[in-house]
PDB file of N, CA and C in Angstrom:
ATOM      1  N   UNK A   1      -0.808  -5.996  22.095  1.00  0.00           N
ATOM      2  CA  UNK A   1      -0.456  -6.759  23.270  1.00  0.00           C
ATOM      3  C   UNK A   1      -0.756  -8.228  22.992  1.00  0.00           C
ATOM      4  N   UNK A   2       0.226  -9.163  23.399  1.00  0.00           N
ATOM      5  CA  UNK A   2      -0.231 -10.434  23.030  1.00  0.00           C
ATOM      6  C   UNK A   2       0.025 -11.215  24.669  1.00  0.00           C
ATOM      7  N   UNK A   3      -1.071 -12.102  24.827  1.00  0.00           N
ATOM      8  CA  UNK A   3      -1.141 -12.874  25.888  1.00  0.00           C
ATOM      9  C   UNK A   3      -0.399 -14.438  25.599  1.00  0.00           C
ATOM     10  N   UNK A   4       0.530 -15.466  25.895  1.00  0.00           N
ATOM     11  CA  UNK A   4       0.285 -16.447  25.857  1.00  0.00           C
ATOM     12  C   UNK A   4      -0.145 -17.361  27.235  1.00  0.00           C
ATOM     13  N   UNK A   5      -1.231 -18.249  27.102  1.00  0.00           N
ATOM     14  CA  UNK A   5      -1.182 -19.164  27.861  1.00  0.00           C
ATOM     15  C   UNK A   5      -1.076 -20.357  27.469  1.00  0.00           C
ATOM     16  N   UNK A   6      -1.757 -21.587  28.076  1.00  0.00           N
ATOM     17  CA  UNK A   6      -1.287 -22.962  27.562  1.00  0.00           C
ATOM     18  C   UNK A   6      -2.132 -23.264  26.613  1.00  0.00           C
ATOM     19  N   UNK A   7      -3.692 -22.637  26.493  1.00  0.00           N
ATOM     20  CA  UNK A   7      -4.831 -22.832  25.253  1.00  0.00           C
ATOM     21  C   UNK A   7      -4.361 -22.324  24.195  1.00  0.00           C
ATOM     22  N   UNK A   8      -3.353 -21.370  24.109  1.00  0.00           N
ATOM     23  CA  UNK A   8      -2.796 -20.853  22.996  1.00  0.00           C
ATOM     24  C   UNK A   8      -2.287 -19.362  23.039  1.00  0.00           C
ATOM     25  N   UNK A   9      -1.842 -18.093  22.338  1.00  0.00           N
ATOM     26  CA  UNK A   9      -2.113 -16.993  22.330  1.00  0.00           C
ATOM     27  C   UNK A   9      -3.232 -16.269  21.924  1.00  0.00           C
ATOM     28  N   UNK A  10      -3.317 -14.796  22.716  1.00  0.00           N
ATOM     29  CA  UNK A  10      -4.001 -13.676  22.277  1.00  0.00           C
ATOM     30  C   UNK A  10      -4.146 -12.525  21.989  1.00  0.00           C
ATOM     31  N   UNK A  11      -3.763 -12.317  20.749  1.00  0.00           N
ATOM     32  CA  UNK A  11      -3.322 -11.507  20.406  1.00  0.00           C
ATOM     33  C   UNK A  11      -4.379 -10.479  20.182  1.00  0.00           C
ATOM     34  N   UNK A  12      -4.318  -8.986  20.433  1.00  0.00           N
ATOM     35  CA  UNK A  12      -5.026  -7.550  20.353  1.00  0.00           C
ATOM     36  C   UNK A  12      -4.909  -6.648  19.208  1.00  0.00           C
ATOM     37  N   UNK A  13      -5.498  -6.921  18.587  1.00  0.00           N
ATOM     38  CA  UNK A  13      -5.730  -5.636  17.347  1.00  0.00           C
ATOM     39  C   UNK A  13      -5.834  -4.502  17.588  1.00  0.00           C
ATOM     40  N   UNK A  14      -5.577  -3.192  16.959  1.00  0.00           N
ATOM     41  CA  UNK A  14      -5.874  -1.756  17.094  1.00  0.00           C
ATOM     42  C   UNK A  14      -5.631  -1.362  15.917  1.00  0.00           C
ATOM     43  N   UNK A  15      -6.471  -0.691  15.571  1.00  0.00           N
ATOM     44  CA  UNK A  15      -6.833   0.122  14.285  1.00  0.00           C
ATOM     45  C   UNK A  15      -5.699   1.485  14.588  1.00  0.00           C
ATOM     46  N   UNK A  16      -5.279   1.501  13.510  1.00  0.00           N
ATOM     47  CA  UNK A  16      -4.950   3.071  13.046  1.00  0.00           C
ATOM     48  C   UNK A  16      -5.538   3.817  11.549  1.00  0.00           C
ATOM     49  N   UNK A  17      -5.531   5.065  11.859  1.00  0.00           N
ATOM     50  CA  UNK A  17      -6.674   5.636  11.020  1.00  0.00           C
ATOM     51  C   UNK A  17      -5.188   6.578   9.916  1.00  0.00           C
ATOM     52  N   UNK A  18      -4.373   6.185  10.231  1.00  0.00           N
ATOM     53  CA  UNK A  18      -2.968   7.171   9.384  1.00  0.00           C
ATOM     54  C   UNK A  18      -1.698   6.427   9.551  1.00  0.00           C
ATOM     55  N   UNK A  19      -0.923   6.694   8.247  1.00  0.00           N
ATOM     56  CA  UNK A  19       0.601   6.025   8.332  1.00  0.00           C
ATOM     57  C   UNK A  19       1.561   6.478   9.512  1.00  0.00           C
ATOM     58  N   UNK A  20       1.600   8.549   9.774  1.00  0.00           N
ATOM     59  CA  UNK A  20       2.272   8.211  11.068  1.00  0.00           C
ATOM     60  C   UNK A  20       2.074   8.438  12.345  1.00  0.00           C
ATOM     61  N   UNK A  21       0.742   7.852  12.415  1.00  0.00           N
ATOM     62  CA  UNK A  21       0.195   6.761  13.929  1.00  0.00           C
ATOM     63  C   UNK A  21       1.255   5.755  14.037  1.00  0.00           C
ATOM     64  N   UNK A  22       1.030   4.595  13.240  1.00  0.00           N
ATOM     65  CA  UNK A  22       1.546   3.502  12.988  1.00  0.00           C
ATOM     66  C   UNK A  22       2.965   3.373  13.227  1.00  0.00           C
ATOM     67  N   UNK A  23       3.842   4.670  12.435  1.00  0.00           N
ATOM     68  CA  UNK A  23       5.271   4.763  12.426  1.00  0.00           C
ATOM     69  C   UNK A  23       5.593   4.637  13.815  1.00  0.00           C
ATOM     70  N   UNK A  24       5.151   6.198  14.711  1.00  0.00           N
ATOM     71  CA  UNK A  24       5.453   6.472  16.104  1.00  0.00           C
ATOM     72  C   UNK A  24       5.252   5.044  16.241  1.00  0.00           C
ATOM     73  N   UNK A  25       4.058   4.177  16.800  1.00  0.00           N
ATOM     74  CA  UNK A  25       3.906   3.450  17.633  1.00  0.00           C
ATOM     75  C   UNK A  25       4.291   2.249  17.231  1.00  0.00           C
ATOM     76  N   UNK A  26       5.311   2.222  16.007  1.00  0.00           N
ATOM     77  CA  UNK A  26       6.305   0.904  15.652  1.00  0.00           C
ATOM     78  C   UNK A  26       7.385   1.613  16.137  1.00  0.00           C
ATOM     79  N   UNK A  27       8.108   2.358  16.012  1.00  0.00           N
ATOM     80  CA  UNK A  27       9.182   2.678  16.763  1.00  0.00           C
ATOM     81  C   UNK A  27       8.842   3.151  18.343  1.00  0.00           C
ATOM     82  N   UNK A  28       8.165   3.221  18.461  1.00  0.00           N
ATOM     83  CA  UNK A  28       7.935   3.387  20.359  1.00  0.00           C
ATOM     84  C   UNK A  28       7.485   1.756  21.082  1.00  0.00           C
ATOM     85  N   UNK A  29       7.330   1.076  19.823  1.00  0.00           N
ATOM     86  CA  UNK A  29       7.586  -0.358  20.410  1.00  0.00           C
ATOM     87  C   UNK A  29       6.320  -0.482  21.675  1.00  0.00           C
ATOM     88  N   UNK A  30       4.740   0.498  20.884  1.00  0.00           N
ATOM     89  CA  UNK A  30       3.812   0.301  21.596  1.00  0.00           C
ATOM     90  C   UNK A  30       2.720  -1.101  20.915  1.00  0.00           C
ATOM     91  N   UNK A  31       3.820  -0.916  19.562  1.00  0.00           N
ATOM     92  CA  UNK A  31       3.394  -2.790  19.387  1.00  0.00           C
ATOM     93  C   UNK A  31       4.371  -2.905  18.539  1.00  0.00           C
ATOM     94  N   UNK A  32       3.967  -4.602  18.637  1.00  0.00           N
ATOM     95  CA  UNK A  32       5.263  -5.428  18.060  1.00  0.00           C
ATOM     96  C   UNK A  32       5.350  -5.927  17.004  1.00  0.00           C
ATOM     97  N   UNK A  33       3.891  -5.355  16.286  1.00  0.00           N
ATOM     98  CA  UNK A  33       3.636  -5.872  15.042  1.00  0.00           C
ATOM     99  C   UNK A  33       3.234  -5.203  14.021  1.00  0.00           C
ATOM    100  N   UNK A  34       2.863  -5.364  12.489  1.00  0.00           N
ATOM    101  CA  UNK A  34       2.187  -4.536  11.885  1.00  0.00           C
ATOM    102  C   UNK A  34       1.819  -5.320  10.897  1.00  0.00           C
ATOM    103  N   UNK A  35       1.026  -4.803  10.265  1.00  0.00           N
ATOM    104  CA  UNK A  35       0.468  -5.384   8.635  1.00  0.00           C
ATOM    105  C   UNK A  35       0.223  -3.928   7.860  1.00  0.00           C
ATOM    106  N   UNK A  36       1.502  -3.655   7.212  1.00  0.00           N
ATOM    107  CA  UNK A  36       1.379  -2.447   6.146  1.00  0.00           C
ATOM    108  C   UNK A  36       1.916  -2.960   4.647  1.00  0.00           C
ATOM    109  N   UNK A  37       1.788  -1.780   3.688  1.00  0.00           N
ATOM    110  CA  UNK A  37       2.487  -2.417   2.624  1.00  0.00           C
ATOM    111  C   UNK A  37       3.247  -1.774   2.432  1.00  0.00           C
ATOM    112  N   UNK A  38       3.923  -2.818   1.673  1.00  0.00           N
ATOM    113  CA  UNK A  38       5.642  -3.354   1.430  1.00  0.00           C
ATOM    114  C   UNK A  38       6.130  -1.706   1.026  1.00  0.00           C
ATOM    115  N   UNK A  39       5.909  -0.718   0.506  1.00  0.00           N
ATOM    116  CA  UNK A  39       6.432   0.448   0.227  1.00  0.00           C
ATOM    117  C   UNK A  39       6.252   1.352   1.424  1.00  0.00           C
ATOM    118  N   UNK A  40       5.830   0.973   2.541  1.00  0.00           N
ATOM    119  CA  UNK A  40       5.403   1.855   3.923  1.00  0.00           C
ATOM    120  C   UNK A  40       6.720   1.077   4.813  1.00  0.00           C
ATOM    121  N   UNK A  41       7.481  -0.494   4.927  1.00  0.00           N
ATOM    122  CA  UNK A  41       8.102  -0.969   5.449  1.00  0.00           C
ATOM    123  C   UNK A  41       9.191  -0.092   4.519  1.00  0.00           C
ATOM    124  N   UNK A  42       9.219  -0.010   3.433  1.00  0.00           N
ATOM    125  CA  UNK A  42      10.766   0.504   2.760  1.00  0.00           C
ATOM    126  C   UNK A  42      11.120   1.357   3.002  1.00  0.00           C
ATOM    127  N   UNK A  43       9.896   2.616   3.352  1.00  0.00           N
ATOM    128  CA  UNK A  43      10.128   3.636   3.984  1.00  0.00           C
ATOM    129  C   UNK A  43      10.706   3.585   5.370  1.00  0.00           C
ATOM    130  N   UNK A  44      10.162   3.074   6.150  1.00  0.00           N
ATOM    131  CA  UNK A  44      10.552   2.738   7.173  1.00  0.00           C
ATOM    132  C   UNK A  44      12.532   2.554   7.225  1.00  0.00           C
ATOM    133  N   UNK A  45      12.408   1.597   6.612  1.00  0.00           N
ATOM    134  CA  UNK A  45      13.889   0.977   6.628  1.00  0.00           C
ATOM    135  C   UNK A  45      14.296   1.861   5.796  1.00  0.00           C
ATOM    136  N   UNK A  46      14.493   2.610   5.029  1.00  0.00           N
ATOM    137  CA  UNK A  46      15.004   3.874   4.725  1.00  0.00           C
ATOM    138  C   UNK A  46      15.145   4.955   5.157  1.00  0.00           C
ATOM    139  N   UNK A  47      14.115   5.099   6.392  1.00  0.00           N
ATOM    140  CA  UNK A  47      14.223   6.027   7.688  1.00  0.00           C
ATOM    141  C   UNK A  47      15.054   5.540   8.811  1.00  0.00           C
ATOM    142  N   UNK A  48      15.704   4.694   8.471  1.00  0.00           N
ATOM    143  CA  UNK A  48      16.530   4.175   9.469  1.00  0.00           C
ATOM    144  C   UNK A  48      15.785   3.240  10.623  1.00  0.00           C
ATOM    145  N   UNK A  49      14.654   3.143  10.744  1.00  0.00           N
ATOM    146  CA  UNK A  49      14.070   1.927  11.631  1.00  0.00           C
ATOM    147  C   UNK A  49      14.089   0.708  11.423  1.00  0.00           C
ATOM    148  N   UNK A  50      14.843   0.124  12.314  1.00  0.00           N
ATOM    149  CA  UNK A  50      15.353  -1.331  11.849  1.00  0.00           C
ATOM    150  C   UNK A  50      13.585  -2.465  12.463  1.00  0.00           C
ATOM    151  N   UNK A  51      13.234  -2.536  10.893  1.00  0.00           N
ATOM    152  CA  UNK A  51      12.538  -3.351  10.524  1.00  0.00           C
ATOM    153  C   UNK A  51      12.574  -4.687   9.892  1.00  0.00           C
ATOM    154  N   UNK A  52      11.511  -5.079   9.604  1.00  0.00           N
ATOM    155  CA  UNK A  52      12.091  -6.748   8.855  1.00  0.00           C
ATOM    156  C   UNK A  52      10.340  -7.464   8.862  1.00  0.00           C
ATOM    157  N   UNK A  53      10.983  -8.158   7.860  1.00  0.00           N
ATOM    158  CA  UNK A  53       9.299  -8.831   6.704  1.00  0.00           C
ATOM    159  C   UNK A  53       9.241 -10.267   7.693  1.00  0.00           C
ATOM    160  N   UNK A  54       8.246 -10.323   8.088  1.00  0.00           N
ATOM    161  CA  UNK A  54       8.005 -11.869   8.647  1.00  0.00           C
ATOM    162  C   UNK A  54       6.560 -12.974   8.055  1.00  0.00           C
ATOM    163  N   UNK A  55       6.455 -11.800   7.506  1.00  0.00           N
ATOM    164  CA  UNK A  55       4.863 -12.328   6.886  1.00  0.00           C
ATOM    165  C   UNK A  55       4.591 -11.200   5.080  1.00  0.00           C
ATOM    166  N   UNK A  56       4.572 -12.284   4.323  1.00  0.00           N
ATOM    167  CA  UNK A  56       3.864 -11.863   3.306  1.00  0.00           C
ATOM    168  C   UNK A  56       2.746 -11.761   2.812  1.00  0.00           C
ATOM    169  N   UNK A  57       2.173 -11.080   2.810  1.00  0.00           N
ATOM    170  CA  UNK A  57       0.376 -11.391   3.358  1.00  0.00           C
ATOM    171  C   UNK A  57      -0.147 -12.161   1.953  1.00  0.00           C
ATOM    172  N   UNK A  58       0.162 -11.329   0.667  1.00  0.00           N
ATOM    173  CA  UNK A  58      -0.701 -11.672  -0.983  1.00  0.00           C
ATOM    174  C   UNK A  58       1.017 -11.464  -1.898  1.00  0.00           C
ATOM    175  N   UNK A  59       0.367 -11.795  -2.786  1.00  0.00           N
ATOM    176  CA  UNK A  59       1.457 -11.611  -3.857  1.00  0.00           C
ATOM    177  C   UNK A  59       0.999 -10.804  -4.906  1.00  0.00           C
ATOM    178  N   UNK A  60      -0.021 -10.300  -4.482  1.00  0.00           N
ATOM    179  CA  UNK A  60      -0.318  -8.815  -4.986  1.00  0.00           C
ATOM    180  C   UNK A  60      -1.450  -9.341  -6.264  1.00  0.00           C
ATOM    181  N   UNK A  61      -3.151  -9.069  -6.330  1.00  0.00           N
ATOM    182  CA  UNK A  61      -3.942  -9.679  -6.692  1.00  0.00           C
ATOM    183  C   UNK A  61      -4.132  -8.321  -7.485  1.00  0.00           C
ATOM    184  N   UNK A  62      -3.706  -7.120  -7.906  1.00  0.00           N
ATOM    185  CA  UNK A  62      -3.886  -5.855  -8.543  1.00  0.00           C
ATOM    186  C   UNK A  62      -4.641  -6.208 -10.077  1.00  0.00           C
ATOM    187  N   UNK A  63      -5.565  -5.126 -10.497  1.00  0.00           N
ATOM    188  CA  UNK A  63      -6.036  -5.252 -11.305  1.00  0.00           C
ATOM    189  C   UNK A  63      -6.416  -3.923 -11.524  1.00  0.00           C
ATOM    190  N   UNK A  64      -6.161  -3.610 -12.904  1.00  0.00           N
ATOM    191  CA  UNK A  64      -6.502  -1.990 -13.085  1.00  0.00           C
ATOM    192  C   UNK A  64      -8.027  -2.542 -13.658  1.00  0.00           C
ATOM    193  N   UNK A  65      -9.141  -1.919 -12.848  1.00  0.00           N
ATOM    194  CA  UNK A  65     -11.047  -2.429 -13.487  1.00  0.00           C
ATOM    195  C   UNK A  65     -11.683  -0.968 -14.078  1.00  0.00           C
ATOM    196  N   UNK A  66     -12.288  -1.071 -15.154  1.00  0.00           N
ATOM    197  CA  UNK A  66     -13.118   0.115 -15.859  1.00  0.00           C
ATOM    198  C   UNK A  66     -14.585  -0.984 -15.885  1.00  0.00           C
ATOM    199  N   UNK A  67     -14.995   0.337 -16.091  1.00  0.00           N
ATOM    200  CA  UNK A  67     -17.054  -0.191 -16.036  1.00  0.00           C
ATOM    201  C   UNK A  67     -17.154  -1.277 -17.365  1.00  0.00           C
ATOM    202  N   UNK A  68     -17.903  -2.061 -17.471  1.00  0.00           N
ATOM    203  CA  UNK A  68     -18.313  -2.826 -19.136  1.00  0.00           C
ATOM    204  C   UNK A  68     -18.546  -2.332 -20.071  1.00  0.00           C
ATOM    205  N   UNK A  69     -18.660  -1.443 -20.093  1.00  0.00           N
ATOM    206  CA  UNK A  69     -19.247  -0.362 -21.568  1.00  0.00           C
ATOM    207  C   UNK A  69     -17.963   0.762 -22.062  1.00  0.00           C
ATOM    208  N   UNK A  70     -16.977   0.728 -21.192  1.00  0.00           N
ATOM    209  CA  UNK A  70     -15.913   2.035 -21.156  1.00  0.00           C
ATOM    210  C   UNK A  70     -15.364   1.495 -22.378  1.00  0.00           C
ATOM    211  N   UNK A  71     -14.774   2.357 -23.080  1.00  0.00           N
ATOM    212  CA  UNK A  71     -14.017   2.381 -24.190  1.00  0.00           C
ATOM    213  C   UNK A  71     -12.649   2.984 -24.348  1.00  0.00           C
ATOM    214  N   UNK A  72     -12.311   2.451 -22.420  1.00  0.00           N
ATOM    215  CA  UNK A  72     -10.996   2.362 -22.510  1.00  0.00           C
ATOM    216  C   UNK A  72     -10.485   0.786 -22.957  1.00  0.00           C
ATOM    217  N   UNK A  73      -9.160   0.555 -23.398  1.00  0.00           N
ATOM    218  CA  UNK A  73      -8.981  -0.629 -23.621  1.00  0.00           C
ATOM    219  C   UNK A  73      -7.719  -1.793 -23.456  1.00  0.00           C
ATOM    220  N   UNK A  74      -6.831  -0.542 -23.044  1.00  0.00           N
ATOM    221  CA  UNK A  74      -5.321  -0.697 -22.699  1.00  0.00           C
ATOM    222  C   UNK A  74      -4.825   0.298 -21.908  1.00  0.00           C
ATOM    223  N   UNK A  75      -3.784   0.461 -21.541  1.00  0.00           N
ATOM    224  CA  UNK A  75      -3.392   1.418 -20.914  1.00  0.00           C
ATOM    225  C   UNK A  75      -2.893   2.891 -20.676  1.00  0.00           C
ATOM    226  N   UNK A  76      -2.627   3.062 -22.275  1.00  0.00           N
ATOM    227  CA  UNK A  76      -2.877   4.380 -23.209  1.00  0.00           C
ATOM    228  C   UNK A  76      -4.076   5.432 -22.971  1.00  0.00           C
ATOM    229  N   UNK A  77      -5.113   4.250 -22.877  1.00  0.00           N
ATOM    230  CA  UNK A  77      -6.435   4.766 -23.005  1.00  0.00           C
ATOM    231  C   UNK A  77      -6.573   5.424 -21.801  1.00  0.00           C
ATOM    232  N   UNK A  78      -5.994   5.033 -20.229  1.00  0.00           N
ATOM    233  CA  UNK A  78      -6.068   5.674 -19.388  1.00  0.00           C
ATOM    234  C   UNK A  78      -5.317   7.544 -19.170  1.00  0.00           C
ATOM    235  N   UNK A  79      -5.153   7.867 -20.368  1.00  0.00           N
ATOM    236  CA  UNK A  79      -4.622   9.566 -20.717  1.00  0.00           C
ATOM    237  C   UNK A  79      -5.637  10.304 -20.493  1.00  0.00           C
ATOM    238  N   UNK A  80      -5.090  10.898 -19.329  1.00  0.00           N
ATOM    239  CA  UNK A  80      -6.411  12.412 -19.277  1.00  0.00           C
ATOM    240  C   UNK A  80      -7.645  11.745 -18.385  1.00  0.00           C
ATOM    241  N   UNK A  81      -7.320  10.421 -17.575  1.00  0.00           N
ATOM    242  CA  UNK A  81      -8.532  10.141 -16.783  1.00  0.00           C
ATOM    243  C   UNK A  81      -8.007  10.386 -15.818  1.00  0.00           C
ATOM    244  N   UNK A  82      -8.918   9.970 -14.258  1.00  0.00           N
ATOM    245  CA  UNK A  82      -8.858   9.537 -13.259  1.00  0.00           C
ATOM    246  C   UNK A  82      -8.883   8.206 -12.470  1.00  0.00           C
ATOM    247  N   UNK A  83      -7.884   7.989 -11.930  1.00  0.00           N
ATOM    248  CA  UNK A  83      -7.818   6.570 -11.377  1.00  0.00           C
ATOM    249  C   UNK A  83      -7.255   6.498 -10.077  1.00  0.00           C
ATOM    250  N   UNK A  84      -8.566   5.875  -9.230  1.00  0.00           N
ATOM    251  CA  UNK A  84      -8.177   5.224  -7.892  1.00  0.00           C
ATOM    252  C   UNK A  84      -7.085   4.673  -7.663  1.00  0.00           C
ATOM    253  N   UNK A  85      -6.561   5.291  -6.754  1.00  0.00           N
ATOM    254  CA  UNK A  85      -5.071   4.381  -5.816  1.00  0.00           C
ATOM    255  C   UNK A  85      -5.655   4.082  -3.913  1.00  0.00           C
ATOM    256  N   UNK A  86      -5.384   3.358  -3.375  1.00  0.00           N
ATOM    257  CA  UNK A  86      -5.694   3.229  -2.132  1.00  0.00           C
ATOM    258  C   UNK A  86      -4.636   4.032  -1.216  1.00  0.00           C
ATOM    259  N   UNK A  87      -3.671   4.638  -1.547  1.00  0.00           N
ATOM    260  CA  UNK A  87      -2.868   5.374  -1.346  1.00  0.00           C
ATOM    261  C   UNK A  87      -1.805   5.485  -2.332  1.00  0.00           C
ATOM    262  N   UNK A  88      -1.168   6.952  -1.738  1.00  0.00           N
ATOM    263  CA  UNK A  88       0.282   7.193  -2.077  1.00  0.00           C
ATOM    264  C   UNK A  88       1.129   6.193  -2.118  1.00  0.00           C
ATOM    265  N   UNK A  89       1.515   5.699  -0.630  1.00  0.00           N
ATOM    266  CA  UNK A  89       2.123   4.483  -0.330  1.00  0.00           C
ATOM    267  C   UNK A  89       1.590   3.227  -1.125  1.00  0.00           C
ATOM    268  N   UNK A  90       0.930   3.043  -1.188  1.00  0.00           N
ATOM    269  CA  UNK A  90       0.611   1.782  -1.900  1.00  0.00           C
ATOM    270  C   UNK A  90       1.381   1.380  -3.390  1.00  0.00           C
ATOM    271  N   UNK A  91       1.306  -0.293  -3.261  1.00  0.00           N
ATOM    272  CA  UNK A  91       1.645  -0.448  -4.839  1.00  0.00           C
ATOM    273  C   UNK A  91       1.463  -0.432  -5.974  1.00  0.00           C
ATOM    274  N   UNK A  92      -0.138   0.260  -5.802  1.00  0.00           N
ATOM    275  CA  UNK A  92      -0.622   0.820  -7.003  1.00  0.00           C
ATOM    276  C   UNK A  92       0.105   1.504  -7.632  1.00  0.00           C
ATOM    277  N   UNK A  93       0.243   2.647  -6.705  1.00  0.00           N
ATOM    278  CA  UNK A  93       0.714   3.997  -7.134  1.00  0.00           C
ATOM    279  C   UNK A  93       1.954   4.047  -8.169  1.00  0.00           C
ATOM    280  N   UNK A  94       3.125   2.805  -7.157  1.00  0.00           N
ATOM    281  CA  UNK A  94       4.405   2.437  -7.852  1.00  0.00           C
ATOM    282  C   UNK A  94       3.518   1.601  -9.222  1.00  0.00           C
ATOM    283  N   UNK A  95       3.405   1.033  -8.798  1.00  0.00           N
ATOM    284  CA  UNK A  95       2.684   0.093 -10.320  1.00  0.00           C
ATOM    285  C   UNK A  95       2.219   1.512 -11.489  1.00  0.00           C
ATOM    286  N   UNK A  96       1.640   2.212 -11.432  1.00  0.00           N
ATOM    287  CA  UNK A  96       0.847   3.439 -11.570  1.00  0.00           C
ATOM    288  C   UNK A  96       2.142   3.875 -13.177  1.00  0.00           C
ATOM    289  N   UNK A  97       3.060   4.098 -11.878  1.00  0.00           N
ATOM    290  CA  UNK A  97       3.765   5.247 -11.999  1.00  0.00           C
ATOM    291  C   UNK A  97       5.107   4.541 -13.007  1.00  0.00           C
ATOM    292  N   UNK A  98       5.051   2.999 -13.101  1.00  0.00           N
ATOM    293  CA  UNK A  98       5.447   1.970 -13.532  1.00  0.00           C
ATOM    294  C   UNK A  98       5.582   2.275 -14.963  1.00  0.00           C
ATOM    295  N   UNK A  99       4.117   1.642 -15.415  1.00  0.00           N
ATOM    296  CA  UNK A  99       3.328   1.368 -16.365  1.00  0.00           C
ATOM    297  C   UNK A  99       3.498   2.824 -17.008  1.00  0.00           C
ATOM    298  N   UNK A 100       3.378   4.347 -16.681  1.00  0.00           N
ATOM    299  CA  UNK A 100       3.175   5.392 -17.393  1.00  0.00           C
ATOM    300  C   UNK A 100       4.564   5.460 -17.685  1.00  0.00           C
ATOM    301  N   UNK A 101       5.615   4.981 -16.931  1.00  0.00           N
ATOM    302  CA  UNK A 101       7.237   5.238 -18.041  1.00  0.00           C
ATOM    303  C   UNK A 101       7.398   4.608 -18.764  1.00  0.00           C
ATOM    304  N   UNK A 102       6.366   2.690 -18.948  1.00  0.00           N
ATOM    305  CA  UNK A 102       7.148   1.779 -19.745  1.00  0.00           C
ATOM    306  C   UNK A 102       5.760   2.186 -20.954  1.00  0.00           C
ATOM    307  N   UNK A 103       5.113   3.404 -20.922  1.00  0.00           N
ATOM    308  CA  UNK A 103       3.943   3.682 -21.990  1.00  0.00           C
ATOM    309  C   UNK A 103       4.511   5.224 -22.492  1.00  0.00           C
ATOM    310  N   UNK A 104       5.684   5.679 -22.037  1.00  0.00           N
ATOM    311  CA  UNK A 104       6.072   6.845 -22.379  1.00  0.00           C
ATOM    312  C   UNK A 104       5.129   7.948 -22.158  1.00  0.00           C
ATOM    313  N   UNK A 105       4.585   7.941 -21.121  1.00  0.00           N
ATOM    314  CA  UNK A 105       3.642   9.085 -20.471  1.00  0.00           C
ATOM    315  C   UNK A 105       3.899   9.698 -19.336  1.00  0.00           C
ATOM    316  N   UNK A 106       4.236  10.992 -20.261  1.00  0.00           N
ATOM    317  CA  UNK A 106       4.231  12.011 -18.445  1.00  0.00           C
ATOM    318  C   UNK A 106       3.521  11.462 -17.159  1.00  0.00           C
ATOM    319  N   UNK A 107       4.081  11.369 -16.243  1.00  0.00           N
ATOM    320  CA  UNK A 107       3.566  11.169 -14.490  1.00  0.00           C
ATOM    321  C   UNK A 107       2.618  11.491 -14.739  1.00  0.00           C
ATOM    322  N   UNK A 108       1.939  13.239 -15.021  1.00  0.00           N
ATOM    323  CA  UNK A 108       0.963  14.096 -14.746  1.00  0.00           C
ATOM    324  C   UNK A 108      -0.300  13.043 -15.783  1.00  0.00           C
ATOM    325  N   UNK A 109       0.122  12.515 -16.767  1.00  0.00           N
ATOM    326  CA  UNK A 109      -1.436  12.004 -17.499  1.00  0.00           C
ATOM    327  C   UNK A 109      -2.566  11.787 -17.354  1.00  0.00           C
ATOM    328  N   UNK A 110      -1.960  11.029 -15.897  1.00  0.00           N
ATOM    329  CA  UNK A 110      -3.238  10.338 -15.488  1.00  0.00           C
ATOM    330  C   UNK A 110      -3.491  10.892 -14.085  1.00  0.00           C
ATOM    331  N   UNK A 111      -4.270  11.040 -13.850  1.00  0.00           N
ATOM    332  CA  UNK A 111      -5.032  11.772 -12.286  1.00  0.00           C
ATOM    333  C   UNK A 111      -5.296  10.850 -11.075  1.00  0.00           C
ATOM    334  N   UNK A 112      -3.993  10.382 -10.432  1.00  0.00           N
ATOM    335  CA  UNK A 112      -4.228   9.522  -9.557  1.00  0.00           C
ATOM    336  C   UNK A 112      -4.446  10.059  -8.550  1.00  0.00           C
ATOM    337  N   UNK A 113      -5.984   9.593  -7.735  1.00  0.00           N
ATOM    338  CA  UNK A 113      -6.491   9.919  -7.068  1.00  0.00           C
ATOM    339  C   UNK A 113      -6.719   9.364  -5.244  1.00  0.00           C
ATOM    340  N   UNK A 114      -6.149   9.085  -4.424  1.00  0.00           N
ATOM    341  CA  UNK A 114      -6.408   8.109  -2.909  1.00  0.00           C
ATOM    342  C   UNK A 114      -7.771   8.257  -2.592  1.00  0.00           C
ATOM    343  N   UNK A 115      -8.258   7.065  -2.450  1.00  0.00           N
ATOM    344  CA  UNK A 115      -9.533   6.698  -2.266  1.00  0.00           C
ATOM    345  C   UNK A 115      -9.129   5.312  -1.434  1.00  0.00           C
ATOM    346  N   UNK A 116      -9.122   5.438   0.012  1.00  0.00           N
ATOM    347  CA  UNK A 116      -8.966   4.493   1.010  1.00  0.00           C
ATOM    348  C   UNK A 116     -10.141   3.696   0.968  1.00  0.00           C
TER     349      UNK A 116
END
């Protein structure tokens, strides 16, 4: 819900705890806004909900991180591990899933795991 008066607007936050919370209540137009990522809007607009980008939040600050001592060293090295994604949806995952075709590695290699 957003208020304007003449000091400015005020705008109301609400948490959602799942992607389709969010969906319903972007298409039920119980708000008017969202901040998801860019592969949750594609979905969207591939589900036929006429959506649209008004804000780009980052240009994507991703970094695949191992501990200081690991003796992984490239991206090869990630065969047969486990690695955090913040979701399915997310651009990890695509990034993920990227990187293991342009390394010629089965999908299955690596054990991507959602850890919100």
């Amino acid at each position: 819900m957003t208020e304007h008066t003449e000091g400015g607007s005020l705008f109301r936050s609400q948490k959602f705890t799942d992607w389709p919370t969010v969906k319903e209540a972007l298409i039920a137009k119980e708000i008017g806004a969202v901040f998801i990522l860019a592969p949750m809007a594609m979905q969207l607009a591939s589900d036929g909900v006429a959506v649209k980008v008004v804000y780009l939040g980052h240009r994507d600050g991703t970094a695949i991180v191992v501990g200081k001592d690991s003796p992984i060293r490239d991206f090869g090295d990630l065969r047969g591990k486990r690695v955090a994604i913040p979701s399915r949806f997310a651009n990890q995952n695509i990034l993920m899933h990227k990187m293991m075709k342009e390394w010629g590695m089965p999908f299955d290699s690596i054990d991507l795991i959602e850890v919100p």
